[in-house]
Protein backbone atom coordinates (compact mmCIF):
# COMPACT_ATOMS: atom_id res chain seq x y z
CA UNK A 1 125.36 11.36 16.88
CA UNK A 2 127.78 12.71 19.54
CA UNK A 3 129.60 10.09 21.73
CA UNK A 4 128.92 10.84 25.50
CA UNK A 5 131.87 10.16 27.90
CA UNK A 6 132.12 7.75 30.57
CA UNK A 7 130.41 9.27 33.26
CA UNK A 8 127.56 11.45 31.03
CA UNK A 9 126.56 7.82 29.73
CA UNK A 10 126.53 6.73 33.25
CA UNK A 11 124.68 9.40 34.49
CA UNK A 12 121.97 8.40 32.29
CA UNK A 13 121.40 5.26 33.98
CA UNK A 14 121.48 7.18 37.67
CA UNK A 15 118.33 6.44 39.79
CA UNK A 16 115.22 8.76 39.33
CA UNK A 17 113.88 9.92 42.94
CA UNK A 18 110.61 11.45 41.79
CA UNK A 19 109.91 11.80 45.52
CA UNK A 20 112.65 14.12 46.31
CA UNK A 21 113.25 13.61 50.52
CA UNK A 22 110.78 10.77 50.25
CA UNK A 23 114.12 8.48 51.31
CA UNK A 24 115.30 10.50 53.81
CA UNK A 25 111.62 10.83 55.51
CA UNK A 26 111.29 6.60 55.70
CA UNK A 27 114.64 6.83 57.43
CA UNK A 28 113.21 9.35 60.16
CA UNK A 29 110.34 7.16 60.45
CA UNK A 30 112.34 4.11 60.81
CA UNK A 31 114.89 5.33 63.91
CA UNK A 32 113.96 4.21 66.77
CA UNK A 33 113.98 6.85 69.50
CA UNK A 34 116.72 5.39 72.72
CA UNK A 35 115.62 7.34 75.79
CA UNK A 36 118.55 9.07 77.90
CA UNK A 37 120.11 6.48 80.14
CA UNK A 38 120.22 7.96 83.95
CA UNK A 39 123.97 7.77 85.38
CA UNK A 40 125.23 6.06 88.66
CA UNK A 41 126.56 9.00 90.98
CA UNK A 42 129.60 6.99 90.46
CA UNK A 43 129.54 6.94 86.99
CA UNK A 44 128.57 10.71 87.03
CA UNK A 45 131.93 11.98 89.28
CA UNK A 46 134.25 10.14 87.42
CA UNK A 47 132.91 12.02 84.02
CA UNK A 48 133.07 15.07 85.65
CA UNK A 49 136.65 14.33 86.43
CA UNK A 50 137.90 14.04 83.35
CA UNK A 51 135.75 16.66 82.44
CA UNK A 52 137.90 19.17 85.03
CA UNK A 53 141.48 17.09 83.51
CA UNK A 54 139.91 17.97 79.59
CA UNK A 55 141.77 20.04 77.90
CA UNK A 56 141.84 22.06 74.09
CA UNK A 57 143.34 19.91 71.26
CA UNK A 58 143.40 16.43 73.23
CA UNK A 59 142.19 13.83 71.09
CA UNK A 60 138.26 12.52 72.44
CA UNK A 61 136.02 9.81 71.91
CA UNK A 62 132.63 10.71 73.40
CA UNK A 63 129.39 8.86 73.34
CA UNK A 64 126.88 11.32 73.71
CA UNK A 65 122.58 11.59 73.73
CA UNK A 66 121.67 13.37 70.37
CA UNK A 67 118.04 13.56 68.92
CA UNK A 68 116.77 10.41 70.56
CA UNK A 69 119.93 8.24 70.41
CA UNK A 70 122.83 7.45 71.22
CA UNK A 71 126.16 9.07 69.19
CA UNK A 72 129.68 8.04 69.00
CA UNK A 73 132.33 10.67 68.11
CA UNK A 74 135.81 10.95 67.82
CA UNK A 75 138.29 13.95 67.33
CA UNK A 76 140.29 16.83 68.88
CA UNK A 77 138.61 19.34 70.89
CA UNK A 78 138.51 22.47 70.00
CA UNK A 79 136.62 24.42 72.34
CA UNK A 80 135.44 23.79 76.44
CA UNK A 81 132.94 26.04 77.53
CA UNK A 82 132.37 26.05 81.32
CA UNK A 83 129.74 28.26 81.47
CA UNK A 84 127.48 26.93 78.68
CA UNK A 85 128.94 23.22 80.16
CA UNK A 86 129.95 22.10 76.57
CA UNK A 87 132.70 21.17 74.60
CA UNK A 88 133.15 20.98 70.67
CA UNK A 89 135.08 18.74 69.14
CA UNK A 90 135.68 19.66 65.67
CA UNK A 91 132.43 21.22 64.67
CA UNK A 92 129.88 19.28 66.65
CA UNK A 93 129.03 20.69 70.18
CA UNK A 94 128.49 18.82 72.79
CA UNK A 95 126.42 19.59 76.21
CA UNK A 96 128.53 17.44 79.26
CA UNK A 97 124.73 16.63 80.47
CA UNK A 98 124.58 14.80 77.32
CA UNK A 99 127.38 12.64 77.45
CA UNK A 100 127.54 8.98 78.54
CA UNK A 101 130.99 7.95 78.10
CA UNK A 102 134.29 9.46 76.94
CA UNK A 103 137.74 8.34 76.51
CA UNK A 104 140.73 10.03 74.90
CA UNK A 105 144.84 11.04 75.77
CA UNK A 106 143.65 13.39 78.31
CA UNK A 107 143.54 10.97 81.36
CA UNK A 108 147.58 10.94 80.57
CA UNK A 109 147.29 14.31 82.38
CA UNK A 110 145.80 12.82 85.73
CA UNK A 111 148.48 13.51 88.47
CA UNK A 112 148.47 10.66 91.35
């Protein structure tokens, strides 16, 4: 009989999932959907002022509405699209209706 290495005999004792997605599908069923939380016009001027200070490869931490909740997010920026009203940071893009909250090294830019 051949001897099986380390991780083939492991990977015998893997876990079946004989419902392939079955996992994944309790997990949808078990988020709970966060409505979108309205802004104060306060709160609303003071994103769109950073908004106006943000800049390409500043490093961002935004707190955005995704899919019925609420997503957290740091990186560098990569892309700010006025027109579409988005940014990306990394690979994820993000619609500036969407976010919430944001903080990062670009309020170092902010000229009193």
């Amino acid at each position: 009989m051949e001897s099986l290495n380390r991780a083939d005999r492991a990977s015998q004792f893997a876990p079946f999932d004989a419902l392939k997605g079955f996992r994944e599908a309790l997990e949808e069923k078990e988020r709970i959907i966060v409505p979108k939380a309205e802004l104060s016009e306060e709160h609303k001027e003071e994103l769109e002022k950073k908004l106006r200070l943000l800049q390409c490869g500043c490093l961002l931490t935004v707190i955005y509405h995704h899919n019925g909740q609420y997503e957290k997010i740091t990186g560098m920026v990569s892309k700010i699209s006025k027109t579409s009203r988005s940014l990306t940071i990394v690979h994820t893009t993000i619609f500036f209706d969407d976010i919430r909250d944001m903080e990062g090294d670009f309020e170092e830019l902010e000229i009193f």
